[in-house]
PDB file of N, CA and C in Angstrom:
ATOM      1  N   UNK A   1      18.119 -33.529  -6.934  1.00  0.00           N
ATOM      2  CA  UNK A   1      18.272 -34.933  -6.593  1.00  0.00           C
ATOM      3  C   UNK A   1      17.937 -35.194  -5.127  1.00  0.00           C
ATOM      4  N   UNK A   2      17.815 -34.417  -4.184  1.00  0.00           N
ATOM      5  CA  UNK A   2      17.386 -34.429  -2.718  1.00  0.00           C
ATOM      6  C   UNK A   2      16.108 -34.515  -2.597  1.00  0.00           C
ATOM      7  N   UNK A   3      15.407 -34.099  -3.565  1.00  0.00           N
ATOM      8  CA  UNK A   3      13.458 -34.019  -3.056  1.00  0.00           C
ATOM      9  C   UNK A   3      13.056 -35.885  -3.606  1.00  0.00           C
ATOM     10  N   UNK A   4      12.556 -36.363  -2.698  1.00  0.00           N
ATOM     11  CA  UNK A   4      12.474 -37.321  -3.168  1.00  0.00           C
ATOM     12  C   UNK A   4      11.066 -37.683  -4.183  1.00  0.00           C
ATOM     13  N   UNK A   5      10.795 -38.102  -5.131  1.00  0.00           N
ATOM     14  CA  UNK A   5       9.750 -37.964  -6.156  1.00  0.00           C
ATOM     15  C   UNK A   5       8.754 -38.284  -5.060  1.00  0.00           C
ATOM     16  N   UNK A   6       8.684 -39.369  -4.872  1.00  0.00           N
ATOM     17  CA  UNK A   6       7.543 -40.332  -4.789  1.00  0.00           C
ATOM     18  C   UNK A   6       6.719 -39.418  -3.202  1.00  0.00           C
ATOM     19  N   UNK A   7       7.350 -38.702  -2.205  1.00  0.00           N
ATOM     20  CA  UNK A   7       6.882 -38.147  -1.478  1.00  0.00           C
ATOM     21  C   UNK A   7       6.397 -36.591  -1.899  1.00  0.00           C
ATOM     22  N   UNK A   8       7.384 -35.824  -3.057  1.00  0.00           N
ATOM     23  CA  UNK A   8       6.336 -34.574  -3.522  1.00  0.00           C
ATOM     24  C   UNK A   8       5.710 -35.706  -4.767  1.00  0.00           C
ATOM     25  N   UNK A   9       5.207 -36.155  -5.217  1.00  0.00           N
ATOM     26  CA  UNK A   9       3.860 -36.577  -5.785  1.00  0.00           C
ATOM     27  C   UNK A   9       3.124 -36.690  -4.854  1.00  0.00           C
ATOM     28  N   UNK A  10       3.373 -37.074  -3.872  1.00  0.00           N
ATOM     29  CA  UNK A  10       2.121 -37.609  -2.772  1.00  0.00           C
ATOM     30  C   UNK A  10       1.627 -36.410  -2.037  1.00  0.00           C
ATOM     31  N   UNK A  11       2.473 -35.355  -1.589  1.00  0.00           N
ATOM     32  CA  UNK A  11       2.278 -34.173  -1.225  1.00  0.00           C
ATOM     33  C   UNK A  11       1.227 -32.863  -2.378  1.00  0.00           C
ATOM     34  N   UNK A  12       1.707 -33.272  -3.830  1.00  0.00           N
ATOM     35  CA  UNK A  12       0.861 -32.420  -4.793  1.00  0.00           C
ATOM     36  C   UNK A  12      -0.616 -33.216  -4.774  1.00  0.00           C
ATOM     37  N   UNK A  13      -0.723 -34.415  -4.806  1.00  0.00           N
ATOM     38  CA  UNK A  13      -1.855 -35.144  -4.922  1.00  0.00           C
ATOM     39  C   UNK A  13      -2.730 -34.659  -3.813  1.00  0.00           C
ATOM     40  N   UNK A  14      -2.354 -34.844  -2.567  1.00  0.00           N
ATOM     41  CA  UNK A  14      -3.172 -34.264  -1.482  1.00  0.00           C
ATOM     42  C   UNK A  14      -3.452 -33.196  -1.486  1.00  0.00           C
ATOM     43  N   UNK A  15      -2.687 -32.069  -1.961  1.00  0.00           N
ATOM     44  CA  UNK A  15      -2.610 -30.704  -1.883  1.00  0.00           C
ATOM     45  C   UNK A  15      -4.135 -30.322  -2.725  1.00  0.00           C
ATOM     46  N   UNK A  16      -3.926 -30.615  -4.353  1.00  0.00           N
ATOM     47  CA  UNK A  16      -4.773 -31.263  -5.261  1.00  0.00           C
ATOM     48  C   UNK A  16      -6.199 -31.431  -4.839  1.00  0.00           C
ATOM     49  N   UNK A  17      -6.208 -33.050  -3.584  1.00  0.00           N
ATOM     50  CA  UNK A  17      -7.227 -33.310  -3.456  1.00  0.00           C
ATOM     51  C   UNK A  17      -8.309 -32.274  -2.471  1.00  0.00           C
ATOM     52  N   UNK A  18      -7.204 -31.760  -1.767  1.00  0.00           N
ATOM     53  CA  UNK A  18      -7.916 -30.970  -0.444  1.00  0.00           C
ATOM     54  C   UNK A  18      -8.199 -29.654  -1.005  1.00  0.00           C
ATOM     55  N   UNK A  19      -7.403 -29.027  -2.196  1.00  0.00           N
ATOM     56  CA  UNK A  19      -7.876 -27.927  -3.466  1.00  0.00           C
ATOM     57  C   UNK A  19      -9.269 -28.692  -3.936  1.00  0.00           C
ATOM     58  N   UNK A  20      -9.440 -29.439  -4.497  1.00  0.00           N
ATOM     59  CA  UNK A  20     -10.288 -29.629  -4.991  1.00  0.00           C
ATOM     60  C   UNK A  20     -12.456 -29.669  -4.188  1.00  0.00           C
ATOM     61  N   UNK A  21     -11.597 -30.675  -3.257  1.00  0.00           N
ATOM     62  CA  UNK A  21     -13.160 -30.455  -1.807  1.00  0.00           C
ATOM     63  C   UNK A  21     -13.024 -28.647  -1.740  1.00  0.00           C
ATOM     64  N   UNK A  22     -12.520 -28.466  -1.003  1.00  0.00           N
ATOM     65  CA  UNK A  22     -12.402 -26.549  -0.642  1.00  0.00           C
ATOM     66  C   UNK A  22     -13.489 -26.145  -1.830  1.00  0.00           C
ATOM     67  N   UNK A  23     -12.976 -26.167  -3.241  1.00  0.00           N
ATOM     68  CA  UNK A  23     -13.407 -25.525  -4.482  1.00  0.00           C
ATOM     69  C   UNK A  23     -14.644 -25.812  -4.630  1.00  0.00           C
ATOM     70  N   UNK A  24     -15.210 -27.390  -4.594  1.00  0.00           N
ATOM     71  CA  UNK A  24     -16.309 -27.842  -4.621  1.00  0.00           C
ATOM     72  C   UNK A  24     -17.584 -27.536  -3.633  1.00  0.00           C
ATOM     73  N   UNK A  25     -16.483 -26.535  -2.734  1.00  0.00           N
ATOM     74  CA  UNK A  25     -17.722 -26.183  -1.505  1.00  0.00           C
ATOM     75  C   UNK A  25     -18.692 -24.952  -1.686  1.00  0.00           C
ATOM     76  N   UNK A  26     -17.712 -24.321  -2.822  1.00  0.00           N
ATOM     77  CA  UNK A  26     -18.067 -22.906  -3.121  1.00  0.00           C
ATOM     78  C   UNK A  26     -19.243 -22.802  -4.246  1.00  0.00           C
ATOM     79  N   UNK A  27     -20.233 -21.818  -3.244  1.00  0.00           N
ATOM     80  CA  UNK A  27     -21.474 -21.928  -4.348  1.00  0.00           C
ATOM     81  C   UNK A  27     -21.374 -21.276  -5.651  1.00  0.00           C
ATOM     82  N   UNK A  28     -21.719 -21.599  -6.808  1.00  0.00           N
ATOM     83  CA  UNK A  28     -21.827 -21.592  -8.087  1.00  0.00           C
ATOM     84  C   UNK A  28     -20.536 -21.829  -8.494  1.00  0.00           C
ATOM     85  N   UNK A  29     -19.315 -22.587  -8.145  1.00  0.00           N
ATOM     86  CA  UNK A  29     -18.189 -22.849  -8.564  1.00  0.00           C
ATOM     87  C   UNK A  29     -18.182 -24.625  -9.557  1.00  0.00           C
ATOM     88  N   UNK A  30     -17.659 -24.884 -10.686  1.00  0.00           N
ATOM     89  CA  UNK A  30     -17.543 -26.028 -11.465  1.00  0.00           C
ATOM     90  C   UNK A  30     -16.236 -26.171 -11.690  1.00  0.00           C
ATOM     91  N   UNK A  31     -16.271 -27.244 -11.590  1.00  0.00           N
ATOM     92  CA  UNK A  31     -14.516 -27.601 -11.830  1.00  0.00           C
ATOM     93  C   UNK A  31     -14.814 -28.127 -13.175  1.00  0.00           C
ATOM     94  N   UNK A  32     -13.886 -27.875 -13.956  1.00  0.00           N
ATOM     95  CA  UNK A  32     -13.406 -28.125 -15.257  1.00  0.00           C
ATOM     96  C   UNK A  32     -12.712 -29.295 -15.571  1.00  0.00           C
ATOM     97  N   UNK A  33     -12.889 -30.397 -15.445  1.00  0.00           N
ATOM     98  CA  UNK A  33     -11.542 -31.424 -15.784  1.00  0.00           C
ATOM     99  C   UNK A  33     -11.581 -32.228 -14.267  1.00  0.00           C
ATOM    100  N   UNK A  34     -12.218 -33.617 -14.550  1.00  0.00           N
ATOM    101  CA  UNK A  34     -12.215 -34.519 -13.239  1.00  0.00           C
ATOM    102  C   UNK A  34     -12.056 -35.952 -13.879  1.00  0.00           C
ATOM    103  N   UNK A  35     -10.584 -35.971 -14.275  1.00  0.00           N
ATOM    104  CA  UNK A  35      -9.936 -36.873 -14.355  1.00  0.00           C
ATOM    105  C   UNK A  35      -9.227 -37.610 -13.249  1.00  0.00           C
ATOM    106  N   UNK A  36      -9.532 -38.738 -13.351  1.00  0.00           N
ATOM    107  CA  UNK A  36      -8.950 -40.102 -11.758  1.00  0.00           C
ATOM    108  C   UNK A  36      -7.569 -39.455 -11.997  1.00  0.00           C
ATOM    109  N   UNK A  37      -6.616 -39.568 -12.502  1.00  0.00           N
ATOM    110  CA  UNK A  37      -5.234 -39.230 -12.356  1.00  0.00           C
ATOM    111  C   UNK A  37      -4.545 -37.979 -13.168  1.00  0.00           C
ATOM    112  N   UNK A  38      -4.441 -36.957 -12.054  1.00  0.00           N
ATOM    113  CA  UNK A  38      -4.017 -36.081 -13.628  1.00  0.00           C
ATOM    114  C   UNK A  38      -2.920 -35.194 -11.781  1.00  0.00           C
ATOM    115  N   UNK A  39      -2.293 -34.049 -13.403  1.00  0.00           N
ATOM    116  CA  UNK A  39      -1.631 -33.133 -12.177  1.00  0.00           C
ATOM    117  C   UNK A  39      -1.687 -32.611 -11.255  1.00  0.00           C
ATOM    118  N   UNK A  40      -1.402 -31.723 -11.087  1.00  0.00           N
ATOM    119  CA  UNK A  40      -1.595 -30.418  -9.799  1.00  0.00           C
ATOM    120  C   UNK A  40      -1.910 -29.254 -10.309  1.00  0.00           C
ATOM    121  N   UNK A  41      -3.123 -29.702 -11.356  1.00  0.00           N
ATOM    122  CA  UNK A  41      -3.762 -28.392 -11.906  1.00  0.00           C
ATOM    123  C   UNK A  41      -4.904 -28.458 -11.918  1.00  0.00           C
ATOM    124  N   UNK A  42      -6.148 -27.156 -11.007  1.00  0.00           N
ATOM    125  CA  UNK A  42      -7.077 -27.248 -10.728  1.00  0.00           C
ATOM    126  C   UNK A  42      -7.762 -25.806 -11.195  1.00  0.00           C
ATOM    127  N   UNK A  43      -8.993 -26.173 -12.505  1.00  0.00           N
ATOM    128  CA  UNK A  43      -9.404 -25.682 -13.509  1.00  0.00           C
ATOM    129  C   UNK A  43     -11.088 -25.580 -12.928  1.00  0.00           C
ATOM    130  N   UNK A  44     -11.503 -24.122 -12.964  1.00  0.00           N
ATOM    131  CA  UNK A  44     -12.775 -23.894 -12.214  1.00  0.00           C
ATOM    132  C   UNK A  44     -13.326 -22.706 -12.924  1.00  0.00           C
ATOM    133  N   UNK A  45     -15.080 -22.548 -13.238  1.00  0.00           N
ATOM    134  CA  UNK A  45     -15.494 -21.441 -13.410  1.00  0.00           C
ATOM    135  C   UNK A  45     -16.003 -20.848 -12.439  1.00  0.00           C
ATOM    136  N   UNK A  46     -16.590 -19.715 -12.101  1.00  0.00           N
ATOM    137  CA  UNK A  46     -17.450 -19.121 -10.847  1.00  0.00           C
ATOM    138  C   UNK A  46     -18.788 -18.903 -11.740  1.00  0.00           C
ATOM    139  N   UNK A  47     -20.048 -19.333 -11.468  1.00  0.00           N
ATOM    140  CA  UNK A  47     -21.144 -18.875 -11.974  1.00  0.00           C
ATOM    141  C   UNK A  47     -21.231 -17.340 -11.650  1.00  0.00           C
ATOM    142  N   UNK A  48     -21.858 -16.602 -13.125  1.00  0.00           N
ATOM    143  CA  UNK A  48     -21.701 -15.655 -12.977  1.00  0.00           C
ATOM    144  C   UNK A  48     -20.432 -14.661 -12.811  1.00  0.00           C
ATOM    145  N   UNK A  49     -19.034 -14.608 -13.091  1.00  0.00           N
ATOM    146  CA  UNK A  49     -17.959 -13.967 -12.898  1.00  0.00           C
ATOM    147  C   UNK A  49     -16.990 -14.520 -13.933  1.00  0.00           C
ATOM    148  N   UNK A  50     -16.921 -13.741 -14.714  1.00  0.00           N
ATOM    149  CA  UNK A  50     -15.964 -14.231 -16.111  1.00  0.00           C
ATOM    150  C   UNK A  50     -14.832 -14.659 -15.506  1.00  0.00           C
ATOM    151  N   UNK A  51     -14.132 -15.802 -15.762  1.00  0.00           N
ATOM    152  CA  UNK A  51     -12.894 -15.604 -15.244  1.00  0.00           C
ATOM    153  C   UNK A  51     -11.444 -14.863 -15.593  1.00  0.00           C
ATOM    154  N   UNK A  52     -11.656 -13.362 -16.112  1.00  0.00           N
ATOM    155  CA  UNK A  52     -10.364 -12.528 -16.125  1.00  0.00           C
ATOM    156  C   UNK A  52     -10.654 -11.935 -15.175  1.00  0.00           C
ATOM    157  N   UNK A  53     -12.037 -11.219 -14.962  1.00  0.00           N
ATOM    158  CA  UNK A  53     -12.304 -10.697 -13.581  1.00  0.00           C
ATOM    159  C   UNK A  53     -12.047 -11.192 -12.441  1.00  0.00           C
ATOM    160  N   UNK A  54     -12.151 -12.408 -11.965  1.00  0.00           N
ATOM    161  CA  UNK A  54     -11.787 -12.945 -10.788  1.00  0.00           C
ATOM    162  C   UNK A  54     -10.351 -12.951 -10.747  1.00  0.00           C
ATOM    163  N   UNK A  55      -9.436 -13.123 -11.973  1.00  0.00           N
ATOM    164  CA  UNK A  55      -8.366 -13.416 -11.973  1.00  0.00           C
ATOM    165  C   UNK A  55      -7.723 -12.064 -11.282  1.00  0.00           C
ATOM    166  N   UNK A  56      -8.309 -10.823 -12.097  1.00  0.00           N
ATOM    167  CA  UNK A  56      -7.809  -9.568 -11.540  1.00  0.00           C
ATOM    168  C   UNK A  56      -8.192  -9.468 -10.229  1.00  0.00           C
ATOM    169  N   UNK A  57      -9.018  -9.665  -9.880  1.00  0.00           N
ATOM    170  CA  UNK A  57      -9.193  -9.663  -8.316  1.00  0.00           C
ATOM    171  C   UNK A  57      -8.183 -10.628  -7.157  1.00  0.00           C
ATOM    172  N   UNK A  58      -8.396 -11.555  -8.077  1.00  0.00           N
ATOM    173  CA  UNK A  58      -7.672 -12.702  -7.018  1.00  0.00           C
ATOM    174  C   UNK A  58      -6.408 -11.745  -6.893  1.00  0.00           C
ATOM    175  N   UNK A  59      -5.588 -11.544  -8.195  1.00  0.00           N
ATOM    176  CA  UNK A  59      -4.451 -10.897  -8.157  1.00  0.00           C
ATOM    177  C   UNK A  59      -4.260  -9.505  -6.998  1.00  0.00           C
ATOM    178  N   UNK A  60      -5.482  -8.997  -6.837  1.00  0.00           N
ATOM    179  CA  UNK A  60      -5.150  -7.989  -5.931  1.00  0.00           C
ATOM    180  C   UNK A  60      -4.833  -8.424  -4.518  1.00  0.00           C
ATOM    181  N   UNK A  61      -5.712 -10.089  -4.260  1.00  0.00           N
ATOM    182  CA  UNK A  61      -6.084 -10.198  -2.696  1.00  0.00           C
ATOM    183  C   UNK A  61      -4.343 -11.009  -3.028  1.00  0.00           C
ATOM    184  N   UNK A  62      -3.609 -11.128  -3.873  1.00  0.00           N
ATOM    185  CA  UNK A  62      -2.209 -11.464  -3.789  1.00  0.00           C
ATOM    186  C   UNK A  62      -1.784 -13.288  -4.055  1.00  0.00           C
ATOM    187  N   UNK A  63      -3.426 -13.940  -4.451  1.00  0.00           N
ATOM    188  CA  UNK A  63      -3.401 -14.908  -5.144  1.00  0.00           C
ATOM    189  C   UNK A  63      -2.995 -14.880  -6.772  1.00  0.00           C
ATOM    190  N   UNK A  64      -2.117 -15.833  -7.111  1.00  0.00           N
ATOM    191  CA  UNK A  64      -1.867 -16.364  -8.390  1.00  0.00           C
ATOM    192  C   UNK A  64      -2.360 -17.291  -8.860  1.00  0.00           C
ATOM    193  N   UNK A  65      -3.032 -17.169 -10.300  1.00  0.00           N
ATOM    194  CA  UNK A  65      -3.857 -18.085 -10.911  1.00  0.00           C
ATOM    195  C   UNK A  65      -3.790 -17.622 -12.318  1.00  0.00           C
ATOM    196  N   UNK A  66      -4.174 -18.659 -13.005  1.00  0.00           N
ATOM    197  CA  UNK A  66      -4.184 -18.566 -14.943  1.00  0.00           C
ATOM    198  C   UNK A  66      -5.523 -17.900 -14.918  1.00  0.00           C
ATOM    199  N   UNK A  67      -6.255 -17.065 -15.919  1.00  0.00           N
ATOM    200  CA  UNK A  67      -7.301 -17.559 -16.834  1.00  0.00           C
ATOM    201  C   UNK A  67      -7.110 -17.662 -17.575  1.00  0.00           C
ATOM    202  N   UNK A  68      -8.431 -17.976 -18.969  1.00  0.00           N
ATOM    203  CA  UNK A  68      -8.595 -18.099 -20.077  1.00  0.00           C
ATOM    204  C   UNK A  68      -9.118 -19.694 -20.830  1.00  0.00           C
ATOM    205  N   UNK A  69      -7.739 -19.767 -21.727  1.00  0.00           N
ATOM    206  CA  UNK A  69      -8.477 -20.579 -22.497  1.00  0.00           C
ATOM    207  C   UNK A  69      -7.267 -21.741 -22.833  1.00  0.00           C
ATOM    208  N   UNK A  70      -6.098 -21.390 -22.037  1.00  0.00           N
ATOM    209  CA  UNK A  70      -5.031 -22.793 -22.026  1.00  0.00           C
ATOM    210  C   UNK A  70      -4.715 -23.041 -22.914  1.00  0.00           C
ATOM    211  N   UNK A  71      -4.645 -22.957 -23.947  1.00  0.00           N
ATOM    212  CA  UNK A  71      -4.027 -23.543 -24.814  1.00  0.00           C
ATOM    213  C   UNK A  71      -5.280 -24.808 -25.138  1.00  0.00           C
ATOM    214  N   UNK A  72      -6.394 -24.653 -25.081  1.00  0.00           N
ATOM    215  CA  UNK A  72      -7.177 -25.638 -25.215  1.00  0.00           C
ATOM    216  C   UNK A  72      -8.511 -25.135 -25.521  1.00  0.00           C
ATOM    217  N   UNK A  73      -8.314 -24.237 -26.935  1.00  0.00           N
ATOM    218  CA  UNK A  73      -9.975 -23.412 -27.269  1.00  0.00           C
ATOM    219  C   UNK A  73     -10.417 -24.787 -27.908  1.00  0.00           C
ATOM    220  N   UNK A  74     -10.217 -25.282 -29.102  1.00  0.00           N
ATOM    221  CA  UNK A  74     -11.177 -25.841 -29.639  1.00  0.00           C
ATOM    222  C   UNK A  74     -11.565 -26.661 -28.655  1.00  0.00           C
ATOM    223  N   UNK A  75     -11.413 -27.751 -27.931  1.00  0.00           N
ATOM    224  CA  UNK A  75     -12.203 -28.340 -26.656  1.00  0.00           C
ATOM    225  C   UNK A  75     -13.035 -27.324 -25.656  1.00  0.00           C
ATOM    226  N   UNK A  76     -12.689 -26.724 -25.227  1.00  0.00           N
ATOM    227  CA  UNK A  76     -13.611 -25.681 -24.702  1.00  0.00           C
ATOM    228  C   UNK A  76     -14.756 -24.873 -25.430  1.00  0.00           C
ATOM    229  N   UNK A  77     -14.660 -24.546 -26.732  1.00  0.00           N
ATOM    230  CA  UNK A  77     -15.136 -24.143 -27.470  1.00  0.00           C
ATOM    231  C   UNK A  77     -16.146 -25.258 -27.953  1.00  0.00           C
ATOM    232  N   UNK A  78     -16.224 -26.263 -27.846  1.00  0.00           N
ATOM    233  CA  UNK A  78     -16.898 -27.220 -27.915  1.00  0.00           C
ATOM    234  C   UNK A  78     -17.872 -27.761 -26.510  1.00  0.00           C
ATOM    235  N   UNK A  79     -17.527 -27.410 -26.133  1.00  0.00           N
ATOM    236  CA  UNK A  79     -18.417 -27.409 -24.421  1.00  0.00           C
ATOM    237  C   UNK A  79     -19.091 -26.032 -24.153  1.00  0.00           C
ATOM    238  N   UNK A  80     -18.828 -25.035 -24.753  1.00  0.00           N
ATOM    239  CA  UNK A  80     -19.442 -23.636 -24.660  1.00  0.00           C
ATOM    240  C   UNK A  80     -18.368 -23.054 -23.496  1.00  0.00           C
ATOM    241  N   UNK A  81     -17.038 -23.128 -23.535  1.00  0.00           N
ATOM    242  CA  UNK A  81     -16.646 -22.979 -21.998  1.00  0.00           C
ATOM    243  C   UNK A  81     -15.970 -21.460 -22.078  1.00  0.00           C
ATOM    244  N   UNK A  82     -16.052 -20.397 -22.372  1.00  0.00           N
ATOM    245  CA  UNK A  82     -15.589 -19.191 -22.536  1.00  0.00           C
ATOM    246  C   UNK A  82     -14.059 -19.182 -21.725  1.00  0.00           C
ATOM    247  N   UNK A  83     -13.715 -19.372 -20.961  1.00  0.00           N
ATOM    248  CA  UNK A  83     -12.365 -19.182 -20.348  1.00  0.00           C
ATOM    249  C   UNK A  83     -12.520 -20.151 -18.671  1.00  0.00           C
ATOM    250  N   UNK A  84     -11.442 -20.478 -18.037  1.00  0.00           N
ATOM    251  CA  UNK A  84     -11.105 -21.071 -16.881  1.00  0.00           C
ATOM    252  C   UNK A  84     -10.581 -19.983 -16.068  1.00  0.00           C
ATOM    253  N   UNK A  85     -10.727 -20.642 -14.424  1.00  0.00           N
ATOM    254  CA  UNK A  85      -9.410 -20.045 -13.617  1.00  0.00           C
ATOM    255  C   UNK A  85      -8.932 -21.394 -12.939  1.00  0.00           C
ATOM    256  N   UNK A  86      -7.699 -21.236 -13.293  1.00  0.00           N
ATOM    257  CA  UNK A  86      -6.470 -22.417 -13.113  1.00  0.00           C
ATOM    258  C   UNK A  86      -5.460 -22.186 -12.146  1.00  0.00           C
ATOM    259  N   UNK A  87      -5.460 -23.259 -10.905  1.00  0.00           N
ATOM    260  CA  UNK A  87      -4.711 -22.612  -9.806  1.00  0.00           C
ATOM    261  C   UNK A  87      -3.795 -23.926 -10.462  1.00  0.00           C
ATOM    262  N   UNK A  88      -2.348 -23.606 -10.426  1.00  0.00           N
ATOM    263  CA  UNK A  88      -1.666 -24.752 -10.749  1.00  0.00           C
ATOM    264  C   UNK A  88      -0.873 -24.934  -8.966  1.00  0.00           C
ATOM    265  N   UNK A  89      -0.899 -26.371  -8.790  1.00  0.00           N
ATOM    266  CA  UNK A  89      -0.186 -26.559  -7.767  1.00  0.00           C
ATOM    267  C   UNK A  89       1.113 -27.219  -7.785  1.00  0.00           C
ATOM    268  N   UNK A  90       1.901 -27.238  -6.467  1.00  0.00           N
ATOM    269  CA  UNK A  90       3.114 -27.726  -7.079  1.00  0.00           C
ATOM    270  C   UNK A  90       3.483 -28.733  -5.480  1.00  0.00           C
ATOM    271  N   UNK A  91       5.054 -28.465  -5.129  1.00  0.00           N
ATOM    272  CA  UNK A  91       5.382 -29.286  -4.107  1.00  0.00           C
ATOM    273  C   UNK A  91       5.684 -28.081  -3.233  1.00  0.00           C
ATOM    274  N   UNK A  92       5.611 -27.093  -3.429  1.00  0.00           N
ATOM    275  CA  UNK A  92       5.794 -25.671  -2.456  1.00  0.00           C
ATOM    276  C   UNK A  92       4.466 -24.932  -2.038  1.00  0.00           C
ATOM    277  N   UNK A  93       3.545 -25.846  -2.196  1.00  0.00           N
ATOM    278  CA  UNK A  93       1.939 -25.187  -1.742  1.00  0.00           C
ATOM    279  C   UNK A  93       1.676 -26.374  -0.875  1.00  0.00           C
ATOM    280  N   UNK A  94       0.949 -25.396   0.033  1.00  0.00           N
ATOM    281  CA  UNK A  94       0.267 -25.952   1.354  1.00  0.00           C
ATOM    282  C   UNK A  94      -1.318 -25.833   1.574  1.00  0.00           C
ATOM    283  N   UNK A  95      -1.820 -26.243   2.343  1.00  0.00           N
ATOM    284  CA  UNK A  95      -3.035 -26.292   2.474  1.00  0.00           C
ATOM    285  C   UNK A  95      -3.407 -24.944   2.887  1.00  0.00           C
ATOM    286  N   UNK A  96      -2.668 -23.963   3.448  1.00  0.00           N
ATOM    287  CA  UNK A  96      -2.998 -22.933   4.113  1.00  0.00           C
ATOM    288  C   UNK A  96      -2.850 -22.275   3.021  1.00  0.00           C
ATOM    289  N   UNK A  97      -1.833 -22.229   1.523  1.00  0.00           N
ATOM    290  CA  UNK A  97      -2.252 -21.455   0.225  1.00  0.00           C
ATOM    291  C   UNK A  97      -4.126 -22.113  -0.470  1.00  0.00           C
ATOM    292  N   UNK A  98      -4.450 -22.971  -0.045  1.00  0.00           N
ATOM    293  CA  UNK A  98      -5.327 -23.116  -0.478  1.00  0.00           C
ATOM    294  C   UNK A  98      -6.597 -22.571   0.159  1.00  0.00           C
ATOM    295  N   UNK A  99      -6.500 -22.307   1.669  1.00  0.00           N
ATOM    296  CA  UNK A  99      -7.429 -21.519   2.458  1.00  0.00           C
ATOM    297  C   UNK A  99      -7.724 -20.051   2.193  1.00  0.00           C
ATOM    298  N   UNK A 100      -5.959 -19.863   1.881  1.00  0.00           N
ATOM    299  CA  UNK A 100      -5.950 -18.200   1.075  1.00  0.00           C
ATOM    300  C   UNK A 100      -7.129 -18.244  -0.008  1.00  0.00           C
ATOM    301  N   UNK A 101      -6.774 -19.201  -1.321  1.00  0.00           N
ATOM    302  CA  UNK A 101      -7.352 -18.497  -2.413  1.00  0.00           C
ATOM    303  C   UNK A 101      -8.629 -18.888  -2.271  1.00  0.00           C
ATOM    304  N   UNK A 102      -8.834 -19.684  -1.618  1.00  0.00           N
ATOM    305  CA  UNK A 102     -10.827 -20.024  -1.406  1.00  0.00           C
ATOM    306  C   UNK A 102     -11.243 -18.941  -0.588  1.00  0.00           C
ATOM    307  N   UNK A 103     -10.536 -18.241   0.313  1.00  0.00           N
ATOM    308  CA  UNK A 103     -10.760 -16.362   1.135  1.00  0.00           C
ATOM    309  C   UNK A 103     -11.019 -15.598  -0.339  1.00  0.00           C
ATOM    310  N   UNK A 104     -10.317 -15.366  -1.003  1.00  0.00           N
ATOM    311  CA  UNK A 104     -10.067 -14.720  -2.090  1.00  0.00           C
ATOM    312  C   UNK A 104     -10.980 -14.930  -3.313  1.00  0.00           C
ATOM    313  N   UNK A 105     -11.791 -16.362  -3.156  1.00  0.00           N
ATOM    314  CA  UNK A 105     -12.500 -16.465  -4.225  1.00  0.00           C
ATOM    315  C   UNK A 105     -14.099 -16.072  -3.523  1.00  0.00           C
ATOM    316  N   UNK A 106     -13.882 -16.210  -2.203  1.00  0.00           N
ATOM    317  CA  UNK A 106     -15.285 -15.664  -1.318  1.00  0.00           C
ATOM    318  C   UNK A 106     -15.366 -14.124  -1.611  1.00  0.00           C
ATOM    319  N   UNK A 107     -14.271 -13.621  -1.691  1.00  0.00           N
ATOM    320  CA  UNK A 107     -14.135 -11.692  -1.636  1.00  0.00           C
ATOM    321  C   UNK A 107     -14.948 -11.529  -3.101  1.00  0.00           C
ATOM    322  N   UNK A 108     -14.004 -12.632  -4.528  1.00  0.00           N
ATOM    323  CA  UNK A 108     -14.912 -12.737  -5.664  1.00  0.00           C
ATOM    324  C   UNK A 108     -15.727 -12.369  -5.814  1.00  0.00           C
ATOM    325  N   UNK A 109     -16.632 -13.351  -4.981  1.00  0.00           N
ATOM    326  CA  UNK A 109     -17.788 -13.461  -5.004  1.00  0.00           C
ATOM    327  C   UNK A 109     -19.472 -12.727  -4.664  1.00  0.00           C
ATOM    328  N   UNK A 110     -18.567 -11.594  -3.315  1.00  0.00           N
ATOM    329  CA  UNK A 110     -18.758 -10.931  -2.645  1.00  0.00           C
ATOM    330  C   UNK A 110     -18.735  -9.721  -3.822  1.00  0.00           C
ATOM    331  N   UNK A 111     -17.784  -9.365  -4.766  1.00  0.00           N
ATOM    332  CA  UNK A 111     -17.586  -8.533  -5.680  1.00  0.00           C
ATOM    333  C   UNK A 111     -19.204  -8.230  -6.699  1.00  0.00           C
ATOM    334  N   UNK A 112     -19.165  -9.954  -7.097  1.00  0.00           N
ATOM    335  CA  UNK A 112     -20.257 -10.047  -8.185  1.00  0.00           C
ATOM    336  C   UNK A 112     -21.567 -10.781  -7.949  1.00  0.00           C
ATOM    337  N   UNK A 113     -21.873 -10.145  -6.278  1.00  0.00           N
ATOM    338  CA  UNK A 113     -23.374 -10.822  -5.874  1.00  0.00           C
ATOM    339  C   UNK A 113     -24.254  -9.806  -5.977  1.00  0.00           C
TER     340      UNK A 113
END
């Protein structure tokens, strides 16, 4: 009852938005899902790098993230989309967790060039 809503919404939204530019900077990266209003969940492939592999990697550089397929094959499966990596955000992430995992998705990348 102390966190007040309306300021962590506004805090995940930004968090969100400034996840989202970062992600969009990264070459061969697609975001999955660019809906005007949605959560603090940010859904991306890496060209070229399945996403369980990145996931295991990310996991080593000590980033947390989903892959796969969400609970959402037949839609994906309908787009040709083999699996996601899903950073979910919340009201306890900062912009500086987001500098981490875009480091971490460069190391990725660095893995499978």
């Amino acid at each position: 009852m102390a966190i007040d809503r309306q300021a962590a919404l506004a805090h995940e939204d930004a968090v969100l938005e400034y996840a989202t530019g970062q992600v969009r900077e990264i070459p061969g990266a697609r975001i999955i899902g660019e809906a005007r209003h949605k959560t603090g969940v940010l859904s991306f492939v890496l060209e070229g790098v399945h996403p369980h592999d990145a996931g295991t990697i990310l996991d080593q550089q000590g980033v947390a993230v989903r892959t796969g397929q969400h609970c959402a094959q037949p839609v994906m499966d309908c787009y040709r989309i083999t699996a996601t990596i899903r950073a979910s955000l919340g009201i306890y992430n900062t912009r500086e967790d987001i500098d981490v995992l875009v480091s971490a998705l460069d190391k990725v990348r660095a893995v499978f060039a």
